[in-house]
Protein backbone atom coordinates (compact mmCIF):
# COMPACT_ATOMS: atom_id res chain seq x y z
CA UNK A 1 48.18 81.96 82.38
CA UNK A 2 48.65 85.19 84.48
CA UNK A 3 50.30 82.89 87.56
CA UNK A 4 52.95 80.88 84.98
CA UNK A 5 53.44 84.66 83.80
CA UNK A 6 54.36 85.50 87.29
CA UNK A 7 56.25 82.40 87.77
CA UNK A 8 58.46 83.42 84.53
CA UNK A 9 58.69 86.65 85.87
CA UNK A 10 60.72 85.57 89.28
CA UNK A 11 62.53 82.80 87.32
CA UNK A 12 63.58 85.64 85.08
CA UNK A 13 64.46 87.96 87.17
CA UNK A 14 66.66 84.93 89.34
CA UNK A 15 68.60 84.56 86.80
CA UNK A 16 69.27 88.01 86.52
CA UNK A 17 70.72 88.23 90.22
CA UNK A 18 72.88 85.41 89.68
CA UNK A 19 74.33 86.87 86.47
CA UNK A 20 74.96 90.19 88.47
CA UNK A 21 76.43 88.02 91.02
CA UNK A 22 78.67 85.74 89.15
CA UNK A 23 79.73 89.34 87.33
CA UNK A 24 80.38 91.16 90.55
CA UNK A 25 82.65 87.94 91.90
CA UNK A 26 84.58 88.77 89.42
CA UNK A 27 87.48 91.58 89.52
CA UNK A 28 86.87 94.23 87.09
CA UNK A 29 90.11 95.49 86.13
CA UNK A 30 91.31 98.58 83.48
CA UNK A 31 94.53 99.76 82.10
CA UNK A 32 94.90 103.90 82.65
CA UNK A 33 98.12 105.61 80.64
CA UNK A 34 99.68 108.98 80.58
CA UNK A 35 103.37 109.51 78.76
CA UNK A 36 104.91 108.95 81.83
CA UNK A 37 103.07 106.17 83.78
CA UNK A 38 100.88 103.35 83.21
CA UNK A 39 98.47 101.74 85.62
CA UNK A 40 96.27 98.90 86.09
CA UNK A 41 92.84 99.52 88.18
CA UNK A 42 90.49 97.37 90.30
CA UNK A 43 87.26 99.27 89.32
CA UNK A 44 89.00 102.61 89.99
CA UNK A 45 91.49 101.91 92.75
CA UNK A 46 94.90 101.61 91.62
CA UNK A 47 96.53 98.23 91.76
CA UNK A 48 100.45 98.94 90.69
CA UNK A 49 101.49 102.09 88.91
CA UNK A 50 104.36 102.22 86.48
CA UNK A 51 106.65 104.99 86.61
CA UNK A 52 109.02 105.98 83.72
CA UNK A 53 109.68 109.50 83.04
CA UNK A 54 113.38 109.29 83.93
CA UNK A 55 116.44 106.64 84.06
CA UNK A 56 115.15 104.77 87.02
CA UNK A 57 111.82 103.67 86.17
CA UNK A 58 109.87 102.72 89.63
CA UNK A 59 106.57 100.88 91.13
CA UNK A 60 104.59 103.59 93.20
CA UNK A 61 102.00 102.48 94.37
CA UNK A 62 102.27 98.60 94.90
CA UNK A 63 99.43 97.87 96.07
CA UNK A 64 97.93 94.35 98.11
CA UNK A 65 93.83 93.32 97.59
CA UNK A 66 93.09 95.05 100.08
CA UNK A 67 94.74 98.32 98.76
CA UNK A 68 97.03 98.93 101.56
CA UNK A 69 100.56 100.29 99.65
CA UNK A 70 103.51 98.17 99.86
CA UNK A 71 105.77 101.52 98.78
CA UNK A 72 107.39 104.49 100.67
CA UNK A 73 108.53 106.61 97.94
CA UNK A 74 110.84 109.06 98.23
CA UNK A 75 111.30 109.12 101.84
CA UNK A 76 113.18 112.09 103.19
CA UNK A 77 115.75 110.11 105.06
CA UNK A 78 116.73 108.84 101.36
CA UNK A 79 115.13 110.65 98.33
CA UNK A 80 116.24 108.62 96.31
CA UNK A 81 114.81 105.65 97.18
CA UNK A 82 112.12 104.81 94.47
CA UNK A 83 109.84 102.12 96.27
CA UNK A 84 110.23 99.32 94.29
CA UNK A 85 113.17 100.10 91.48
CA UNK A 86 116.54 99.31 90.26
CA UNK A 87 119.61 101.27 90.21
CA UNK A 88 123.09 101.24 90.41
CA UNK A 89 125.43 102.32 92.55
CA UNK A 90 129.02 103.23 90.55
CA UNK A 91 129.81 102.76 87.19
CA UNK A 92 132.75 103.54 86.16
CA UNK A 93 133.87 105.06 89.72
CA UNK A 94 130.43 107.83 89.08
CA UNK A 95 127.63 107.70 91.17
CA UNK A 96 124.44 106.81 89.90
CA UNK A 97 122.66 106.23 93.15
CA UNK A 98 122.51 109.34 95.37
CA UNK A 99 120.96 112.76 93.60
CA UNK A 100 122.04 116.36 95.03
CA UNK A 101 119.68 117.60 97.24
CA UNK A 102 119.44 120.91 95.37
CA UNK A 103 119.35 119.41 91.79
CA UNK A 104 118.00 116.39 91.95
CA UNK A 105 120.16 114.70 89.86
CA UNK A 106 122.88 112.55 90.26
CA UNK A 107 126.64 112.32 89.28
CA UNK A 108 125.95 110.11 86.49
CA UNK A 109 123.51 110.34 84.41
CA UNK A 110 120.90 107.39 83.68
CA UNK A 111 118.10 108.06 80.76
CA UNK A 112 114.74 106.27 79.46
CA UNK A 113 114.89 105.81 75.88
CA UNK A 114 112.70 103.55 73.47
CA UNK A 115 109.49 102.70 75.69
CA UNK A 116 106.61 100.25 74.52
CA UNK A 117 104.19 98.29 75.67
CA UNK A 118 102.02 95.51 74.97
CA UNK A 119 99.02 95.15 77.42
CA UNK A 120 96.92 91.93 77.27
CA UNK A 121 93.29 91.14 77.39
CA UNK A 122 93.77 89.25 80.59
CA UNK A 123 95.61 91.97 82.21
CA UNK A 124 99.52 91.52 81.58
CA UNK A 125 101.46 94.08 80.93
CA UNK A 126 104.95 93.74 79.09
CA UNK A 127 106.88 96.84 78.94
CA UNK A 128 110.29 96.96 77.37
CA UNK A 129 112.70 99.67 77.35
CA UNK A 130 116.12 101.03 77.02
CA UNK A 131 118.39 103.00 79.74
CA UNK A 132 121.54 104.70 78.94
CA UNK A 133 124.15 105.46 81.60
CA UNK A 134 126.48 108.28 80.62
CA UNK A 135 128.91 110.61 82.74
CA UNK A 136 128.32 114.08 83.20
CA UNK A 137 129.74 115.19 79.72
CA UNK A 138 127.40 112.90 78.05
CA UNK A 139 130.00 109.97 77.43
CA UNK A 140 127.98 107.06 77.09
CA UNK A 141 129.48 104.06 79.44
CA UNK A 142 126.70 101.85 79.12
CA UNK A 143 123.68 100.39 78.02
CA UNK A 144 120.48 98.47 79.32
CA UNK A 145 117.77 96.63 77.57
CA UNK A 146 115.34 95.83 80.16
CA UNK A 147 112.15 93.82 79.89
CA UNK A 148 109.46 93.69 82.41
CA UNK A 149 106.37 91.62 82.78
CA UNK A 150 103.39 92.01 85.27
CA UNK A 151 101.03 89.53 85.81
CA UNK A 152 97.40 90.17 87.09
CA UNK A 153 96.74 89.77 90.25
CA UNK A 154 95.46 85.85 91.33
CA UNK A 155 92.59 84.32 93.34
CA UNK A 156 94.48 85.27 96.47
CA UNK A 157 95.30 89.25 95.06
CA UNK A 158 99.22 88.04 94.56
CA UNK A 159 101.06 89.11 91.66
CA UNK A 160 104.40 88.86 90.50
CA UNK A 161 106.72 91.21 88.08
CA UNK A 162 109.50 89.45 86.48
CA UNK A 163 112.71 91.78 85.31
CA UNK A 164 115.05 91.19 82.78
CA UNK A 165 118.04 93.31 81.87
CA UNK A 166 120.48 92.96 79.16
CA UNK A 167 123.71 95.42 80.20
CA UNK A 168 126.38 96.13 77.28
CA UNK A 169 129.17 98.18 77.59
CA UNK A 170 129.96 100.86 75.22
CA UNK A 171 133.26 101.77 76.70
CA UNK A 172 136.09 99.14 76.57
CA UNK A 173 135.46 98.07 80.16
CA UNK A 174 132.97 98.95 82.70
CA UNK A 175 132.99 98.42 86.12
CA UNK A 176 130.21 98.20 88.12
CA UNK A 177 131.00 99.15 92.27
CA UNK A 178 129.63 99.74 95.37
CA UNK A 179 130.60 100.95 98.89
CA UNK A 180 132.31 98.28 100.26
CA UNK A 181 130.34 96.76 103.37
CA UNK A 182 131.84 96.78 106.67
CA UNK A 183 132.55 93.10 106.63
CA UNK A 184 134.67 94.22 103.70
CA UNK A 185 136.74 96.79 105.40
CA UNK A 186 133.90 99.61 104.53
CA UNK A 187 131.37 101.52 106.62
CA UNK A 188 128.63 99.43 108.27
CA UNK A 189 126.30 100.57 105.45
CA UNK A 190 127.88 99.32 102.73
CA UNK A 191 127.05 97.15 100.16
CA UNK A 192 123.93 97.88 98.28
CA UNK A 193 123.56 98.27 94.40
CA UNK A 194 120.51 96.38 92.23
CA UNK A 195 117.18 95.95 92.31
CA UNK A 196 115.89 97.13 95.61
CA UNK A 197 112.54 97.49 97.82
CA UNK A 198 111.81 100.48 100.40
CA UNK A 199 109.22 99.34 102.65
CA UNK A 200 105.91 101.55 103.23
CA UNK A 201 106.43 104.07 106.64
CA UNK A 202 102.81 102.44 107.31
CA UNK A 203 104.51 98.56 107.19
CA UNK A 204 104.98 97.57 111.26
CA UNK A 205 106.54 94.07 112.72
CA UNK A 206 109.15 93.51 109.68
CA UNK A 207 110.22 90.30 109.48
CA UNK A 208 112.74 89.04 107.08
CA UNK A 209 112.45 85.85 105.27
CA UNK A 210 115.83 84.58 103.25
CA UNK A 211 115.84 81.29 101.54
CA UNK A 212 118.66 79.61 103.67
CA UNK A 213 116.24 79.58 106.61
CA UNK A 214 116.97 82.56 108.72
CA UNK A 215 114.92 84.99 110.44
CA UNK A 216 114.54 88.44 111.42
CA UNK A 217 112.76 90.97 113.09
CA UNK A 218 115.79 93.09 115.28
CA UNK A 219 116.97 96.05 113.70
CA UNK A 220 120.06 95.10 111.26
CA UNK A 221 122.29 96.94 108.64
CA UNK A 222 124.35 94.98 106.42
CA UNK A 223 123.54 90.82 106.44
CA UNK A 224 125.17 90.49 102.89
CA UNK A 225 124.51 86.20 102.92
CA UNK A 226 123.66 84.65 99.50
CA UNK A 227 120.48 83.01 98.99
CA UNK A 228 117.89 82.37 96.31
CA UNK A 229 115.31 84.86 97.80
CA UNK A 230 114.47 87.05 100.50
CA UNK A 231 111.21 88.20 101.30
CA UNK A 232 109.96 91.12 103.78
CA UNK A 233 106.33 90.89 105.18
CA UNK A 234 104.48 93.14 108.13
CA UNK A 235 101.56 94.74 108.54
CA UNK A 236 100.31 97.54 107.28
CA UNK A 237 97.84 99.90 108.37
CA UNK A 238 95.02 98.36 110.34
CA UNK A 239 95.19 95.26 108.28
CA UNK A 240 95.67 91.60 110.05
CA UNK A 241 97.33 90.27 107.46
CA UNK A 242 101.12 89.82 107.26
CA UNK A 243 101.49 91.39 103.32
CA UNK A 244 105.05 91.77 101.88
CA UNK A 245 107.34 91.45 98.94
CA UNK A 246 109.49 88.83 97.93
CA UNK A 247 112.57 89.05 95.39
CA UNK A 248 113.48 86.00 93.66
CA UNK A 249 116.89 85.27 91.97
CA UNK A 250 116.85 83.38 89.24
CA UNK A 251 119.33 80.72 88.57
CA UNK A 252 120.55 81.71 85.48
CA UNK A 253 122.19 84.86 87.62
CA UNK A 254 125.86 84.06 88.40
CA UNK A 255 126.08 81.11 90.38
CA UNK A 256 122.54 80.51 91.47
CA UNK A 257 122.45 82.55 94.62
CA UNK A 258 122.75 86.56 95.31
CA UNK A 259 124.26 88.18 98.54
CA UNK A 260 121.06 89.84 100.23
CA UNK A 261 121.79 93.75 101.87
CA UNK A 262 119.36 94.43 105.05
CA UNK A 263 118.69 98.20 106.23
CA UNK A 264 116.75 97.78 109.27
CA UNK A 265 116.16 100.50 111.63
CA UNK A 266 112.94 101.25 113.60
CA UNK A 267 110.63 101.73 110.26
CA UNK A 268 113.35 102.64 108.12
CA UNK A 269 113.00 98.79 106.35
CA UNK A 270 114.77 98.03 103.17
CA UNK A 271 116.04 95.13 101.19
CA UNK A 272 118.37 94.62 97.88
CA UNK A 273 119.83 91.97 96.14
CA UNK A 274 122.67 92.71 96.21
CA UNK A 275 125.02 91.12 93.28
CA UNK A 276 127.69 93.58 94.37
CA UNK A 277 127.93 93.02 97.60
CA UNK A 278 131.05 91.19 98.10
CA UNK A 279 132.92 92.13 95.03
CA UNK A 280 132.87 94.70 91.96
CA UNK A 281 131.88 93.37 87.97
CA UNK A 282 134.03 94.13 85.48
CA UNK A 283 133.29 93.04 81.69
CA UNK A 284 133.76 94.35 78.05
CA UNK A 285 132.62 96.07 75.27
CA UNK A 286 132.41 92.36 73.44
CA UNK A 287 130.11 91.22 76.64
CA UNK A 288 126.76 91.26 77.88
CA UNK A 289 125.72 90.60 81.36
CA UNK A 290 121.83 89.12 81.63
CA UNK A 291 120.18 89.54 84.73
CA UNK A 292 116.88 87.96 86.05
CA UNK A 293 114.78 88.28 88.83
CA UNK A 294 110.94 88.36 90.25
CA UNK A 295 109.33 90.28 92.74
CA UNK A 296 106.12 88.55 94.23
CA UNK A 297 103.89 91.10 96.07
CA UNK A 298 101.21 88.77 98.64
CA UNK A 299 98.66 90.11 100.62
CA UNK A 300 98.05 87.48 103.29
CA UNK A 301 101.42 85.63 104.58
CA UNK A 302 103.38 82.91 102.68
CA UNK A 303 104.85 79.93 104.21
CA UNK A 304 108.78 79.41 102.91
CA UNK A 305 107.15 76.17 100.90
CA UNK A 306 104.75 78.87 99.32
CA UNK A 307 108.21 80.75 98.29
CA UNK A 308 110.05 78.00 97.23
CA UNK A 309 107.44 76.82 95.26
CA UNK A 310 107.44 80.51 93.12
CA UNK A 311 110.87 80.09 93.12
CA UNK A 312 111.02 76.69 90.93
CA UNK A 313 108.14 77.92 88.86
CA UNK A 314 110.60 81.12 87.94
CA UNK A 315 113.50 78.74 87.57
CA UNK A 316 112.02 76.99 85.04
CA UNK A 317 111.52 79.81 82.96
CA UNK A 318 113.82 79.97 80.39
CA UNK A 319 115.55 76.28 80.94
């Protein structure tokens, strides 16, 4: 009796191990909220954090599984670079990119209004929201419905956040510009407006990845060549694995493809699709222009079949 006691006993406590095991294989993860920002947590490191307490909601941090930040926020070369965020550059012949040094704001004026959220059990987070872009004596020019989704991270810590923005204008026509690229007749840093990544300071060997096959790791300012996606990977920190961030255009955006804009300079590394890039938007009060795209953040490397794959699986979204 006492030795199939004892017996029980290990069997028991067995099972107990390979409940705290099976538990412990599996990633704990919490939502954390303030009125500004909302998280998601891996036990109590930060996986992605949402911020929206102004017109150009941002991802800082953006973090891989192996909590090594993606983002270089607010770098003092460019301020007003948000990490991962999307802005753009003239409307209306105003400037909604750059902010005054002093003042921190910028010529036109772009403000959160109507935030929710629905957060899931299984760790998706759907945030939708509405932006108004006005000139500096409050005239209202524009407005954006944006949706974004954020899935949890998967077996390999990748996880994607899809963006969808619905842009009205609320003047009879509104023109959305940029500074004309070089290849254009503009400076050799022209060209940028959209949804845009700033790489960490910490990210080293950049190498770009566009959908058309290319290649590179040399330092390169413009590039401006359409594509379906572009991704930039490197390493980061002591890490041995090539992590990076990947921007998917969906289909549905003009026709297909999006000119890509390249800052690369020592560790100054930045990307953008770049819808602008070779010529201005005009539409009407009676319009709406519908944008799509995803950002995929990986922690190990992807091979372009990897990419392509996401790519399709986007596409498919909304057919």
């Amino acid at each position: 009796m006492v030795l199939n006691g004892f017996i029980a006993l290990l069997n028991g406590c067995k099972d107990s191990f390979e409940k705290r095991k099976i538990t412990n294989d599996v990633p704990v993860y919490s939502w954390q909220e303030s009125d500004t920002t909302l998280k998601l947590l891996h036990d109590s490191q930060v996986v992605w954090k949402f911020n929206y307490a102004n017109g150009k909601p941002y991802f800082s941090p953006l973090n891989t599984a192996e909590g090594r930040d993606l983002i270089w926020l607010r770098p003092v070369d460019h301020p007003w670079h948000y990490g991962l965020w999307f802005s753009w550059k003239f409307i209306n012949e105003k400037n909604f990119w750059e902010e005054d040094e002093y003042t921190g704001k910028a010529e036109g004026i772009a403000t959160m209004h109507q935030y929710s959220r629905t957060l899931t059990d299984d760790f998706y987070a759907n945030m939708e929201m509405q932006i108004n872009y006005a000139l500096e004596d409050s005239t209202l020019v524009l407005i954006e419905k944006r949706a974004i989704s954020v899935s949890p991270p998967d077996k390999r810590g990748n996880y994607f956040i899809d963006w969808t923005l619905h842009l009205t204008p609320q003047k009879d026509s509104v023109v959305l510009n940029r500074t004309p690229p070089g290849k254009h007749g503009g400076p050799f840093y022209g060209g940028y407006a959209g949804l845009s990544y700033r790489a960490s300071a910490n990210m080293t060997q950049h190498t770009y990845r566009h959908s058309s096959g290319w290649t590179g790791e040399e330092d390169l300012v413009g590039y401006g060549e359409k594509g379906e996606w572009m991704d930039l990977s490197g390493f980061l920190f002591d890490s041995k694995k090539e992590s990076g961030l990947t921007i998917l255009n969906h289909p549905s955006n003009g026709d297909g493809k999006v000119p890509w804009y390249i800052y690369k300079d020592g560790d100054f590394a930045f990307f953008n699709a770049a819808l602008l890039f070779n010529n201005p938007i005009m539409f009407y009060k009676d319009e709406t222009l519908k944008l799509r795209y995803r950002v995929l953040v990986h922690t190990d490397a992807l091979t372009r079949l990897e990419i392509q794959e996401h790519y399709i699986d986007f596409g498919d979204i909304g057919k």
